[in-house]
Protein backbone atom coordinates (compact mmCIF):
# COMPACT_ATOMS: atom_id res chain seq x y z
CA UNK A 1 56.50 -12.62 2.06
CA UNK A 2 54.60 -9.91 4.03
CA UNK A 3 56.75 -7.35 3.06
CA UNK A 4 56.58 -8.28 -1.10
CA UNK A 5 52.83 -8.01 -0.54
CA UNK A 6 54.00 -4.36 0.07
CA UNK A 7 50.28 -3.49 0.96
CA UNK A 8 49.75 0.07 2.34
CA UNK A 9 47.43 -0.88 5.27
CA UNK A 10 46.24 2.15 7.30
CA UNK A 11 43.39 0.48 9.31
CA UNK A 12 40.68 3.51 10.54
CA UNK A 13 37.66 1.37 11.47
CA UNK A 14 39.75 -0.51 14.09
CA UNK A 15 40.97 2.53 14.95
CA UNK A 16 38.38 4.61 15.38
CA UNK A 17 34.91 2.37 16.08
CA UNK A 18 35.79 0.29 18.86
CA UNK A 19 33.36 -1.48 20.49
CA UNK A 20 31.75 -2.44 16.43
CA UNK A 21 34.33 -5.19 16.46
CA UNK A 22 36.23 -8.28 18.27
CA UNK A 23 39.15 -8.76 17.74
CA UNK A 24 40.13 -12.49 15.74
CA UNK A 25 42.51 -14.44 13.84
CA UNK A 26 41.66 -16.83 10.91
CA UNK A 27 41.86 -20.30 11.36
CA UNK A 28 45.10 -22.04 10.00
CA UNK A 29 43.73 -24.44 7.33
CA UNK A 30 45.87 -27.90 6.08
CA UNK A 31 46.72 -27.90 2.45
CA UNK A 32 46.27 -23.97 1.09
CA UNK A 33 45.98 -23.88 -2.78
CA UNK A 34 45.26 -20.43 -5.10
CA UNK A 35 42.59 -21.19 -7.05
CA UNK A 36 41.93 -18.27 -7.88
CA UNK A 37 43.60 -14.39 -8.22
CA UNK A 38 42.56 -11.48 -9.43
CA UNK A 39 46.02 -9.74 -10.71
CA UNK A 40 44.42 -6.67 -12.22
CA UNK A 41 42.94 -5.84 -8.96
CA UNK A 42 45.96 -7.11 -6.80
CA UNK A 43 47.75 -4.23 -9.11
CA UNK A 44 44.92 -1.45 -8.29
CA UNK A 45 45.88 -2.41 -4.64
CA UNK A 46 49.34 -1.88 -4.69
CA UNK A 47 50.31 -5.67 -4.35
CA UNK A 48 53.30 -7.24 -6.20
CA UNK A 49 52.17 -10.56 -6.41
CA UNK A 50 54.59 -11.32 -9.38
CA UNK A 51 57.64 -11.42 -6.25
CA UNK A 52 55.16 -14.12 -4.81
CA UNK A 53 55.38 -17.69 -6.00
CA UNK A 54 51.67 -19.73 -5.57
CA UNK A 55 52.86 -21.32 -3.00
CA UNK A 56 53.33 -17.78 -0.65
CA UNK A 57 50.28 -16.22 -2.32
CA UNK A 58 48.09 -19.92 -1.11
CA UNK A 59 49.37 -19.27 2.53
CA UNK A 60 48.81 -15.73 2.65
CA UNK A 61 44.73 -15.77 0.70
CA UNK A 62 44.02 -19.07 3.51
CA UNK A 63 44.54 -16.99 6.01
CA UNK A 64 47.84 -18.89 7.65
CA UNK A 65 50.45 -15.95 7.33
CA UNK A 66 48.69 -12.32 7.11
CA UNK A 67 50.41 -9.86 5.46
CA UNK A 68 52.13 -6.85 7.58
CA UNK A 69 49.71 -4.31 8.77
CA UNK A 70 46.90 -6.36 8.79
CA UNK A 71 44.38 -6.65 11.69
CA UNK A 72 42.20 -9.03 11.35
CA UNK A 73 38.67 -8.34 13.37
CA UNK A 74 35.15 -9.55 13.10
CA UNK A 75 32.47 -6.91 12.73
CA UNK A 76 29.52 -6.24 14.98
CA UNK A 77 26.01 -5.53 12.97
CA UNK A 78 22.84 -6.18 13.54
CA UNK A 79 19.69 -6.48 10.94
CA UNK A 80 16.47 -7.23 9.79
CA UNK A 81 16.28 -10.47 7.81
CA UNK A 82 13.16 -11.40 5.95
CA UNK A 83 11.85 -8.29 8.03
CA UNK A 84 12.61 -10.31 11.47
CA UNK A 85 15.14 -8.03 13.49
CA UNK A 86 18.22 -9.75 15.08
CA UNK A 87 19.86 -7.68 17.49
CA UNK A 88 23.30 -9.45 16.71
CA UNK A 89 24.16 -10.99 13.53
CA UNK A 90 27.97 -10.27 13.01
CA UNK A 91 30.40 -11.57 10.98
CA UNK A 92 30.01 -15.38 11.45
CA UNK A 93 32.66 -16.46 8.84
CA UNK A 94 34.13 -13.47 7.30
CA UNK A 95 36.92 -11.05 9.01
CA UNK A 96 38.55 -7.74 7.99
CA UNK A 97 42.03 -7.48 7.42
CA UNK A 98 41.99 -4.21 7.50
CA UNK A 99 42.29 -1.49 4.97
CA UNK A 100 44.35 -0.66 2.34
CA UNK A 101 45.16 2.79 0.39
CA UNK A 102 45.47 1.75 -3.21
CA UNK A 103 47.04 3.56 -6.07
CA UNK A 104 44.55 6.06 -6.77
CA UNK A 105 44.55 7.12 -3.39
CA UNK A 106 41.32 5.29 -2.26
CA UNK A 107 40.27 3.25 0.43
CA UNK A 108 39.30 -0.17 0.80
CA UNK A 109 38.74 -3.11 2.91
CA UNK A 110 39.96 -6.16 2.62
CA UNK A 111 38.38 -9.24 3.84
CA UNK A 112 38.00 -12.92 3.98
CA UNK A 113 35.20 -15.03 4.07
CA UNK A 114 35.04 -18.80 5.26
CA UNK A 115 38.16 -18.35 7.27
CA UNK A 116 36.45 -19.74 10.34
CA UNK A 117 34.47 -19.43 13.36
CA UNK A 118 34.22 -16.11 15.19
CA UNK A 119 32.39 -14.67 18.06
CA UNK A 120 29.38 -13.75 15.87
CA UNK A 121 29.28 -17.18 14.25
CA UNK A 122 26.06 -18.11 15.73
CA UNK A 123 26.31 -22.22 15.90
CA UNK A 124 28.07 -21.85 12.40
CA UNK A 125 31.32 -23.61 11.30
CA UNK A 126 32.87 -19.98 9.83
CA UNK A 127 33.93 -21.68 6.85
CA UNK A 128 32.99 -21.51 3.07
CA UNK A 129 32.91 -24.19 0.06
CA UNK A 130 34.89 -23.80 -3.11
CA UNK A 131 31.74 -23.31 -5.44
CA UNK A 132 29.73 -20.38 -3.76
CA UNK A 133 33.23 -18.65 -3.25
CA UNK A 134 33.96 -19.51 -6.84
CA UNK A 135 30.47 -18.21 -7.37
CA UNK A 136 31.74 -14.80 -5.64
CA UNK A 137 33.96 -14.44 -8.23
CA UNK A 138 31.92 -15.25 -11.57
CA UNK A 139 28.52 -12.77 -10.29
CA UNK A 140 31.12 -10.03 -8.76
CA UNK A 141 32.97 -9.77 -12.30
CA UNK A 142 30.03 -10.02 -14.21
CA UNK A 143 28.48 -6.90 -12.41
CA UNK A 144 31.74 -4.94 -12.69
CA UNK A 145 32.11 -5.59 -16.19
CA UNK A 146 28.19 -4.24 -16.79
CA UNK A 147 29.35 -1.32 -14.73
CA UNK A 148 27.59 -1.78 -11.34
CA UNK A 149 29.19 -0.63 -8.13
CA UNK A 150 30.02 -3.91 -6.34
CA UNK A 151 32.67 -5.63 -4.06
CA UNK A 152 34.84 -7.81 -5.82
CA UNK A 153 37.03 -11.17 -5.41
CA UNK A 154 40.63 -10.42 -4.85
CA UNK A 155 41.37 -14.56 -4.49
CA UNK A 156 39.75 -17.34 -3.65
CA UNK A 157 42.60 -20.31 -1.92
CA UNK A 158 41.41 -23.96 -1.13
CA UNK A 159 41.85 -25.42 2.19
CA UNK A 160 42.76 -28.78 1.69
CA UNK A 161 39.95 -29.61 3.89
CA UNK A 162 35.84 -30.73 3.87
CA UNK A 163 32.90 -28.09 4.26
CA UNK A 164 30.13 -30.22 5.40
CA UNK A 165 26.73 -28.67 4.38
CA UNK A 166 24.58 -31.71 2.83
CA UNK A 167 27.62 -33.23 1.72
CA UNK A 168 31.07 -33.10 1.86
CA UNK A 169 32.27 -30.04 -0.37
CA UNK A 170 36.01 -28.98 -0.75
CA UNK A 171 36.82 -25.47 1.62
CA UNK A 172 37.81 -22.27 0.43
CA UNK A 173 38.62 -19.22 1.67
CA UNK A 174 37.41 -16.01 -0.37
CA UNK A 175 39.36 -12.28 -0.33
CA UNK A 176 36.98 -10.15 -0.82
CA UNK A 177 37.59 -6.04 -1.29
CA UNK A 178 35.35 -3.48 -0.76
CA UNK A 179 34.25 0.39 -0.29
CA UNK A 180 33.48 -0.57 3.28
CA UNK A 181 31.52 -3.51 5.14
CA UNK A 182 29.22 -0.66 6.44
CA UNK A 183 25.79 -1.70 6.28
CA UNK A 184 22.24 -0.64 7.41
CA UNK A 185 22.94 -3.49 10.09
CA UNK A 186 26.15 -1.57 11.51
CA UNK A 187 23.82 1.51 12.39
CA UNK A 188 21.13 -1.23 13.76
CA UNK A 189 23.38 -2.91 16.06
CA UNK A 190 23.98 0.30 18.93
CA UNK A 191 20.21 1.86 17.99
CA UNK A 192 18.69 -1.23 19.24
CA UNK A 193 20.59 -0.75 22.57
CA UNK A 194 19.65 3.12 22.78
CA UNK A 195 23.46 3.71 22.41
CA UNK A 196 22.92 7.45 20.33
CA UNK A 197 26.52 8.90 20.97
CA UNK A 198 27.79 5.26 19.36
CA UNK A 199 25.12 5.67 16.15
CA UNK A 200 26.66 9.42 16.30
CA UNK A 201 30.38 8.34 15.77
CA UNK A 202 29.50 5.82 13.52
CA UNK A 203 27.97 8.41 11.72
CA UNK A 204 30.80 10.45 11.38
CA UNK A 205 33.18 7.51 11.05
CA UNK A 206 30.69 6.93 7.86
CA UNK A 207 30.53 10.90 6.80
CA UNK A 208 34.31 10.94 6.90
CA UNK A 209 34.88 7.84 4.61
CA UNK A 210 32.02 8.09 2.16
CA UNK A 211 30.94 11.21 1.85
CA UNK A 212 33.20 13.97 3.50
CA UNK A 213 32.02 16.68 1.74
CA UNK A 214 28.44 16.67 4.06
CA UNK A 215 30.72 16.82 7.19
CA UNK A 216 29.96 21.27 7.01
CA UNK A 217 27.00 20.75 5.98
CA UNK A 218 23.80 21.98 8.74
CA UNK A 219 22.66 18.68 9.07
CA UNK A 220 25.13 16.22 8.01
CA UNK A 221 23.34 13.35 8.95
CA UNK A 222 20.27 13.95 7.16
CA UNK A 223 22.46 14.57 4.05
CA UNK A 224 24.19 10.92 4.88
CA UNK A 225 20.68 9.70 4.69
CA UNK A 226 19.57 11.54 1.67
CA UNK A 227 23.42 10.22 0.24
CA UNK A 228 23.04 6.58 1.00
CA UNK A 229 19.31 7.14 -0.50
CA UNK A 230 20.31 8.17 -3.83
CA UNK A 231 22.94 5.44 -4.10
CA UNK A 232 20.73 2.53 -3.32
CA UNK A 233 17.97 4.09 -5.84
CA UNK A 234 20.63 4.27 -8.80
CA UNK A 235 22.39 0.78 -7.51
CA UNK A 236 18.94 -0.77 -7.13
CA UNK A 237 17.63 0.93 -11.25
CA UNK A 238 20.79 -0.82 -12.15
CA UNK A 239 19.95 -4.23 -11.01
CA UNK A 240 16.71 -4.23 -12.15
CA UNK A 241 18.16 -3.00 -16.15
CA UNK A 242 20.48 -6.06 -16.31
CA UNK A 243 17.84 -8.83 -14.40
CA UNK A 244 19.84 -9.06 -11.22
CA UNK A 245 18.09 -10.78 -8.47
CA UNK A 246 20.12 -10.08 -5.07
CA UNK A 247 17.91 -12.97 -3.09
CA UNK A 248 18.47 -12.07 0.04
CA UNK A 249 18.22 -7.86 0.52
CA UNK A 250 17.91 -7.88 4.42
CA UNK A 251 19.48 -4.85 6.07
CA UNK A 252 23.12 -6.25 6.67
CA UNK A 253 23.08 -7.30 3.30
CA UNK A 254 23.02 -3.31 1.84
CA UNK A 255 25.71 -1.42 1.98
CA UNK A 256 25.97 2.27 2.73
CA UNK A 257 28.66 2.74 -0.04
CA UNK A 258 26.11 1.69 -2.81
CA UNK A 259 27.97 -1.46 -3.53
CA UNK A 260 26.48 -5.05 -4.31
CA UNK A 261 27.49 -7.06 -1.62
CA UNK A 262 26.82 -10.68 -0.61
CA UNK A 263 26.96 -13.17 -3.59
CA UNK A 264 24.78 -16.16 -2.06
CA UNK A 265 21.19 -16.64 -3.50
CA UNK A 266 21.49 -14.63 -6.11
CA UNK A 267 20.66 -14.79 -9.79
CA UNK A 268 19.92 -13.58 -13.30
CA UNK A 269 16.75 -13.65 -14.59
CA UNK A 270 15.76 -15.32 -17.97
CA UNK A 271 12.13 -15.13 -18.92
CA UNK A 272 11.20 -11.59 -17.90
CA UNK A 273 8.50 -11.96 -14.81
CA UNK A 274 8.51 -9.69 -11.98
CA UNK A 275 7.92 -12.22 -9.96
CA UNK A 276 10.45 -14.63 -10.52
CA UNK A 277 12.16 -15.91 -7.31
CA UNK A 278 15.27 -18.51 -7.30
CA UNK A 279 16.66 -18.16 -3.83
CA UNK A 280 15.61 -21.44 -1.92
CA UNK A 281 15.26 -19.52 1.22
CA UNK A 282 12.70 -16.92 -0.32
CA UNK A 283 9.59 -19.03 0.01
CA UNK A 284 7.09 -16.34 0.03
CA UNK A 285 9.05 -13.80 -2.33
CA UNK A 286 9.58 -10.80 -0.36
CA UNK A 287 13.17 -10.49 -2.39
CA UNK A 288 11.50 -11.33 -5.66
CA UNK A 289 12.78 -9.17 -8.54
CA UNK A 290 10.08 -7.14 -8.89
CA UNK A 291 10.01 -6.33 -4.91
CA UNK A 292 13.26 -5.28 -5.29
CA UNK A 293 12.96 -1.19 -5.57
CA UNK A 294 9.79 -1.52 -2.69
CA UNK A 295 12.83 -3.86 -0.26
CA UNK A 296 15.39 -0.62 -0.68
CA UNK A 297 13.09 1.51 0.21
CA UNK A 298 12.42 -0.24 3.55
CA UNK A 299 15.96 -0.91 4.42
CA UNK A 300 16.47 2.74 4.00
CA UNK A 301 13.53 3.15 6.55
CA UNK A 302 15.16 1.09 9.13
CA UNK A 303 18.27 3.05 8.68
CA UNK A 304 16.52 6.52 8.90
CA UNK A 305 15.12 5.14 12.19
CA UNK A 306 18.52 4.50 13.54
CA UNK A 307 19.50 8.15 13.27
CA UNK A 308 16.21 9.95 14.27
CA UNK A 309 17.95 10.78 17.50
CA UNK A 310 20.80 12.68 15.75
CA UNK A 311 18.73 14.41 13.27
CA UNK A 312 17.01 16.72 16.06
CA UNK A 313 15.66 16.21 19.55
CA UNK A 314 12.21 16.92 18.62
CA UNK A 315 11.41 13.36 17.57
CA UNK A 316 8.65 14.81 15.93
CA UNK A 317 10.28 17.09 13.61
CA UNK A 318 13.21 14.21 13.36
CA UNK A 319 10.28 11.78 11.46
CA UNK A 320 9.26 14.59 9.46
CA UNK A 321 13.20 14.91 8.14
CA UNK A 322 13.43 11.22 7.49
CA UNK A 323 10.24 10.62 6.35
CA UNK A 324 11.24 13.26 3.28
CA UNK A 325 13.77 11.22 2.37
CA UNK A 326 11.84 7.85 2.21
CA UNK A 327 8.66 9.26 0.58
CA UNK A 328 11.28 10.73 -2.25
CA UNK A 329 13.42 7.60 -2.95
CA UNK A 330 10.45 6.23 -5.58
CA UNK A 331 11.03 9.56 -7.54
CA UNK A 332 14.62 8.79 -7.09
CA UNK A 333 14.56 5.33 -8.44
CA UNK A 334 12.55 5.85 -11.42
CA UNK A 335 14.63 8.77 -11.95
CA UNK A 336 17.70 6.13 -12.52
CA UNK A 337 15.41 3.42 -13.71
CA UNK A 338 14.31 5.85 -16.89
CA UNK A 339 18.01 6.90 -17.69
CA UNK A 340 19.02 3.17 -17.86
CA UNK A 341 16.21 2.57 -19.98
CA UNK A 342 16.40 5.32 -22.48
CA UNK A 343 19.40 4.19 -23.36
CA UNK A 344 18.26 0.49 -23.63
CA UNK A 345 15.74 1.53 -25.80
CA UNK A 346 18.37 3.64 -27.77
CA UNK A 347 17.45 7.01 -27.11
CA UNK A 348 19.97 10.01 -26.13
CA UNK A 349 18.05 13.03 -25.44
CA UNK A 350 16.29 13.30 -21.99
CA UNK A 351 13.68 15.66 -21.98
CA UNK A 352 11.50 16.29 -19.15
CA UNK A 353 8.27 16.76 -20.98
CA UNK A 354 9.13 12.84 -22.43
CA UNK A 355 9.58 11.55 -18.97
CA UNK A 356 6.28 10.01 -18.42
CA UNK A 357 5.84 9.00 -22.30
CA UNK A 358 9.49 7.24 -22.65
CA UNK A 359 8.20 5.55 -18.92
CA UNK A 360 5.43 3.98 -20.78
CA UNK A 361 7.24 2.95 -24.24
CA UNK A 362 9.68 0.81 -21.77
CA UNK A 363 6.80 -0.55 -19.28
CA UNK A 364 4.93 -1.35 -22.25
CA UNK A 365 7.86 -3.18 -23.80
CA UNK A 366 8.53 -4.89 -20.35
CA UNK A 367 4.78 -6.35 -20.52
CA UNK A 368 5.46 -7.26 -24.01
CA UNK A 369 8.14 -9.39 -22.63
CA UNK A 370 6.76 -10.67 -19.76
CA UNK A 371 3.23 -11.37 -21.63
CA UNK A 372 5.05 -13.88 -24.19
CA UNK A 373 7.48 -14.92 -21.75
CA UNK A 374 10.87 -13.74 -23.56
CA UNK A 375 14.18 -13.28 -22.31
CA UNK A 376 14.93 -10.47 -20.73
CA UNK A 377 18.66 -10.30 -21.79
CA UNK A 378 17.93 -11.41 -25.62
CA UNK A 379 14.59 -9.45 -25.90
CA UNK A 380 16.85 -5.78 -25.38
CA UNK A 381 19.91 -7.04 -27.31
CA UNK A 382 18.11 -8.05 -30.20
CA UNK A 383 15.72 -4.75 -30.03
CA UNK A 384 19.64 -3.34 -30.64
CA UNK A 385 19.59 -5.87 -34.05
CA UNK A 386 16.09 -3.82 -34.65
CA UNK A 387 17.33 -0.46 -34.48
CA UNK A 388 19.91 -1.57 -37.43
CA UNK A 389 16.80 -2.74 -39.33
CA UNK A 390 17.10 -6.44 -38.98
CA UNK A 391 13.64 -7.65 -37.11
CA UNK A 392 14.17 -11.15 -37.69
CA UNK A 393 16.30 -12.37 -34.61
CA UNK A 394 13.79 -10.35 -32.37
CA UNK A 395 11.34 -11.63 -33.96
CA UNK A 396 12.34 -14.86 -33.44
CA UNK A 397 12.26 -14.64 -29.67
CA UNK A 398 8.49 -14.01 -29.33
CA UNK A 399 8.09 -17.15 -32.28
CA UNK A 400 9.75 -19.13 -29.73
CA UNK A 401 8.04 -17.91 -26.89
CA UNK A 402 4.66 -18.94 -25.78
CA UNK A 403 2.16 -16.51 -27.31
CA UNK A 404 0.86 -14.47 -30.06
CA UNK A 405 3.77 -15.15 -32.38
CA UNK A 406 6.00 -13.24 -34.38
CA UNK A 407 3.07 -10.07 -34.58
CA UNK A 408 3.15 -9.87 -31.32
CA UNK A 409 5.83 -7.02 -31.21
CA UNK A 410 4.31 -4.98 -34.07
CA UNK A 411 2.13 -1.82 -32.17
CA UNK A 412 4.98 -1.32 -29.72
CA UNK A 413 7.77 -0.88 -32.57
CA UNK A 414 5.92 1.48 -34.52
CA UNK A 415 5.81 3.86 -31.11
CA UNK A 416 9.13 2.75 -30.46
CA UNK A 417 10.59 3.86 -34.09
CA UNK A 418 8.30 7.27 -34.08
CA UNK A 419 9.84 8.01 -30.80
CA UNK A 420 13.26 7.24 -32.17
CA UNK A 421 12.76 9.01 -35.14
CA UNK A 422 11.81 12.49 -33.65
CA UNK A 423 15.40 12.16 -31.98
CA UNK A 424 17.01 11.56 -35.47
CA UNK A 425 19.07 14.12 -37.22
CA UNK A 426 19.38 16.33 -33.92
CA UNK A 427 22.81 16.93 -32.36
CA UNK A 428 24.32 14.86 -35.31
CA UNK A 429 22.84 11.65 -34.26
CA UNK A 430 22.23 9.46 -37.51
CA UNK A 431 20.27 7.28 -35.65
CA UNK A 432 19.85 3.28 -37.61
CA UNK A 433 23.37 2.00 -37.06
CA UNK A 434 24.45 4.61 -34.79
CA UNK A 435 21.50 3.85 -32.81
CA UNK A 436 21.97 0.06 -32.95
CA UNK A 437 25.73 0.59 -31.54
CA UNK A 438 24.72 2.61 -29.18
CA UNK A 439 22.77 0.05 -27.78
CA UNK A 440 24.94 -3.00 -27.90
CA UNK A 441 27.22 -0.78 -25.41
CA UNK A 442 24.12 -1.29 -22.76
CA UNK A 443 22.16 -4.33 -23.76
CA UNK A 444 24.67 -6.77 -22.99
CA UNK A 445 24.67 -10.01 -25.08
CA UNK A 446 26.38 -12.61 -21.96
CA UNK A 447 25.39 -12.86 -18.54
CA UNK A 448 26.00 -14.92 -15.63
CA UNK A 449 23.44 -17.76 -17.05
CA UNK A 450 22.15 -19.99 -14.06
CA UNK A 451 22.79 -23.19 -15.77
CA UNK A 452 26.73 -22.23 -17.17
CA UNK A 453 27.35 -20.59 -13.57
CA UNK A 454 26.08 -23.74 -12.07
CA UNK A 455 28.42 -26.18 -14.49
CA UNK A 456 31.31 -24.41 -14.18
CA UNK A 457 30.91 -24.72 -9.98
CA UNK A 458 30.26 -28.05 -9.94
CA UNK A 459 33.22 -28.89 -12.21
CA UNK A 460 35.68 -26.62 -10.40
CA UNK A 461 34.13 -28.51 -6.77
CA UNK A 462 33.47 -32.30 -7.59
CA UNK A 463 36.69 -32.82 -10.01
CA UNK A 464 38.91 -29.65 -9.32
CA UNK A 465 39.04 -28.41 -12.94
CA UNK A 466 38.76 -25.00 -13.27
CA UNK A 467 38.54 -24.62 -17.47
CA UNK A 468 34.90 -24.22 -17.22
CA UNK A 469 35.14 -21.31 -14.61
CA UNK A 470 37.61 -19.77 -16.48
CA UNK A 471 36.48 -19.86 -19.98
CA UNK A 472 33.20 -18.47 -18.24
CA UNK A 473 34.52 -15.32 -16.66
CA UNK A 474 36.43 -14.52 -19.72
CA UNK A 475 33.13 -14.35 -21.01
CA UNK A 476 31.25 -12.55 -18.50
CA UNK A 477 34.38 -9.72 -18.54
CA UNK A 478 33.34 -8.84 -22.02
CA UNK A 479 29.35 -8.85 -21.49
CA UNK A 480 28.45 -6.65 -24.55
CA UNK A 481 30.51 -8.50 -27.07
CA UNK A 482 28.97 -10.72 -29.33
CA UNK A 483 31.29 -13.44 -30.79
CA UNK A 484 30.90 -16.98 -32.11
CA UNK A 485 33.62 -18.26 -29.54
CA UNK A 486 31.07 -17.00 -26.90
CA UNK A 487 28.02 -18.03 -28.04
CA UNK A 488 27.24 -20.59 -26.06
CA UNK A 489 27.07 -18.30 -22.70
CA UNK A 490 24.36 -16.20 -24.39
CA UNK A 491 21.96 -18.86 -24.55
CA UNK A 492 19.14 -18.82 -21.98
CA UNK A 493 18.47 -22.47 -20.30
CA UNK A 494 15.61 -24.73 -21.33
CA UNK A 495 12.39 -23.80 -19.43
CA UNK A 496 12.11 -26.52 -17.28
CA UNK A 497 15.82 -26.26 -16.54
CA UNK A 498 14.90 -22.62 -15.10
CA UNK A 499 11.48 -23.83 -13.39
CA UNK A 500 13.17 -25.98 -10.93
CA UNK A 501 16.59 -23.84 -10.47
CA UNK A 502 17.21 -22.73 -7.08
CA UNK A 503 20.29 -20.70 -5.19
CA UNK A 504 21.43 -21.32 -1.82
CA UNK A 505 23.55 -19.24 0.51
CA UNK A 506 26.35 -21.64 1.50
CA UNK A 507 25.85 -21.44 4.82
């Protein structure tokens, strides 16, 4: 079976970072069942899973036969949660396989999650439940489809044994692939001991995988800094563009490849508020979705601190260097934040000299929202049915909504027309239907819905039937295409369904 799997493992963090890792071996688990497999991605990896029967691919996604070339370890991080610093966190339930080199020539980790207890498991049972693995799945799709850099669900096997949380839940066991599990937390863990020439390798280690052209450069670390920067500022303009709410951004939750990581109390917003929080472990908001862009910021501090000491040994002149970088990333984010928007809003030129007035036709629009309480999703998709020249489903949503009624809208999409209009007719760009199309390839109609992520969970973990799941994530791979078949994942729950919603982290 190994050898089918035919994976191309060549394994550099065990190789290379010792010390950031103990070694481990899942835990066998009863009754393995595939629940779950991601074939498309299996292919990217180099996997023929089609000379696998589900019986083979069950043992080998549970953890009880790894495939050859794999070496399993638990990583070593540290990290600031809720702005509390732990000097060892770790990977509790979660180990890396290793890596593997996949078609295209890249590389990527492979890992589980819920395969049991490790070192770093902390008075945890290391395992996982089928729905917030299942849950893996649905958000980590959903992002990918709307184009943001994430880690993705390989598999997801059952266990044939009970999770106990506040119940009994069924166990699972995700596979999980990734850029890297580098994190902000990785860099944390040796900096809190003083252990510089340990940051230092892991800063080449990190150079070398990520970003290898800043290895010549004359001060490759402050260019990793400045690299990591810009990725969380255009990862972090994405989120906030689509309604993402991570839930739970502490430092070994943010990866230094730009990727989403960490599906737990996470969420899409419906009613546009800035301050809307669903994670049940957020009780004072710091990871609310408006704190989001201020939360990268300050994760990026904490890692700047962590490499002071390689940046120069005058630690005054090594603040100065980091301190650049932080002040910028606000620049940087808005910088992303406006592209994403322009486009929402249907507009393809990008002049400098329109920067701060296309900032204010989309904040203004946001407080439109957010004053009469619409959806964020509908309220840009049907701005789309707008720029076509049908007002009525738009104006529908602020009818519906609690507020000034269907007027509401009126001063905003006169400025909002002028400002399209002054782009029509240059570069070819008809604008009305062209426009409108335009849009409906960045507004997407279907997200991952709280109350259609939450019934397709609970019917996948309290009866085993998977239909609802799957008829989901068929929908959330095709976010920007509006169908009647689909319809139903496009509606926003009832308020007080929303009110009283809350995400956990399965722990």
């Amino acid at each position: 079976m190994a050898s089918l799997a035919a994976l191309r493992f060549d394994n550099s963090f065990a190789r290379e970072l010792g010390g950031f890792y103990t070694l481990w071996t899942p835990v066998a688990v009863p009754a393995p069942r595939l629940l779950y497999l991601n074939r498309a991605l299996a292919d990217e990896l180099g996997m023929d899973v089609a000379l696998l029967d589900s019986a083979a691919l069950a043992g080998m996604f549970a953890g009880n036969v790894l495939p050859e070339g794999a070496q399993p370890l638990a990583q070593a991080y540290a990290g600031h949660q809720f702005g509390g610093f732990s000097p060892q966190l770790g990977d509790g339930r979660a180990l890396l396989l290793g890596e593997v080199i996949d078609r295209q020539g890249r590389r990527r980790d492979i890992a589980f999650k819920g395969s049991g207890r490790t070192p770093f498991a902390r008075g945890g049972d290391g395992k996982a439940a089928v729905g917030p693995m299942l849950r893996e799945v649905l958000i980590g799709e959903a992002m990918h489809a709307l184009g943001i850099p994430t880690t993705r669900a390989l598999a997801v096997a059952a266990t044939g044994e009970p999770v106990y949380r506040e119940q009994a839940l069924p166990g699972a066991v995700l596979t999980r692939v990734a850029a890297s599990h580098l994190r902000v937390g990785t860099f944390e863990f040796y900096a809190a001991r003083g252990d510089t020439e340990r940051v230092r390798k892991l800063a080449e280690y990190t150079i070398a995988r990520h970003d290898p052209e800043l290895a010549g450069s004359a001060q490759p670390f402050l260019a990793l800094l400045r690299a990591v920067a810009e990725r969380q500022a255009a990862l972090v303009a994405q989120w906030m563009n689509v309604g993402f709410i991570h839930g739970v951004m502490n430092t070994d939750n943010m990866a230094i490849s730009g990727e989403t990581i960490d599906y737990g109390p996470c969420a899409f917003m419906e009613a546009y508020d800035p301050g809307t929080v669903f994670s049940s472990i957020d009780g004072h908001g710091r990871y609310a979705f408006g704190n989001q862009p201020n939360i990268a910021n300050w994760n990026l501090a904490r890692l700047a601190e962590t490499l002071l000491p390689l940046f120069s040994d005058d630690a005054e002149k090594a603040v100065e260097m980091a301190t650049e970088v932080i002040v910028a990333f606000p620049a940087r984010y808005r910088h992303h934040l406006l592209r994403g928007q322009r486009a929402k809003l249907g507009l393809h030129r990008s002049e400098p000299d329109d920067d701060g007035a296309d900032a204010a036709l989309a904040a203004e629009w946001l407080s439109l929202l957010h004053a009469e309480r619409v959806d964020f999703t509908l309220g840009w998709r049907r701005l789309a049915d707008a720029a076509a020249g049908d007002e009525a489903p738009l104006r529908t949503l602020f009818a519906d909504a609690e507020g000034l009624g269907t007027e509401a809208p009126d001063a905003w999409l006169s400025r909002w027309r002028a400002r399209c209009a002054s782009e029509d007719g240059a570069d070819g760009f008809a604008g009305g239907v062209e426009r409108a199309k335009a849009m409906c390839r960045v507004n997407p109609i279907v997200i991952a819905r709280n109350h259609r992520v939450e019934e397709a969970l609970a019917a996948a973990s309290n009866t085993g039937d998977l239909e609802p799941f799957e008829r989901l994530l068929d929908a959330l791979r095709q976010p920007y295409d509006e169908s009647p078949e689909r319809a139903q994942y496009a509606e926003p729950a009832l308020a007080e369904v929303t009110a009283g919603y809350r995400t956990f982290c399965g722990t």
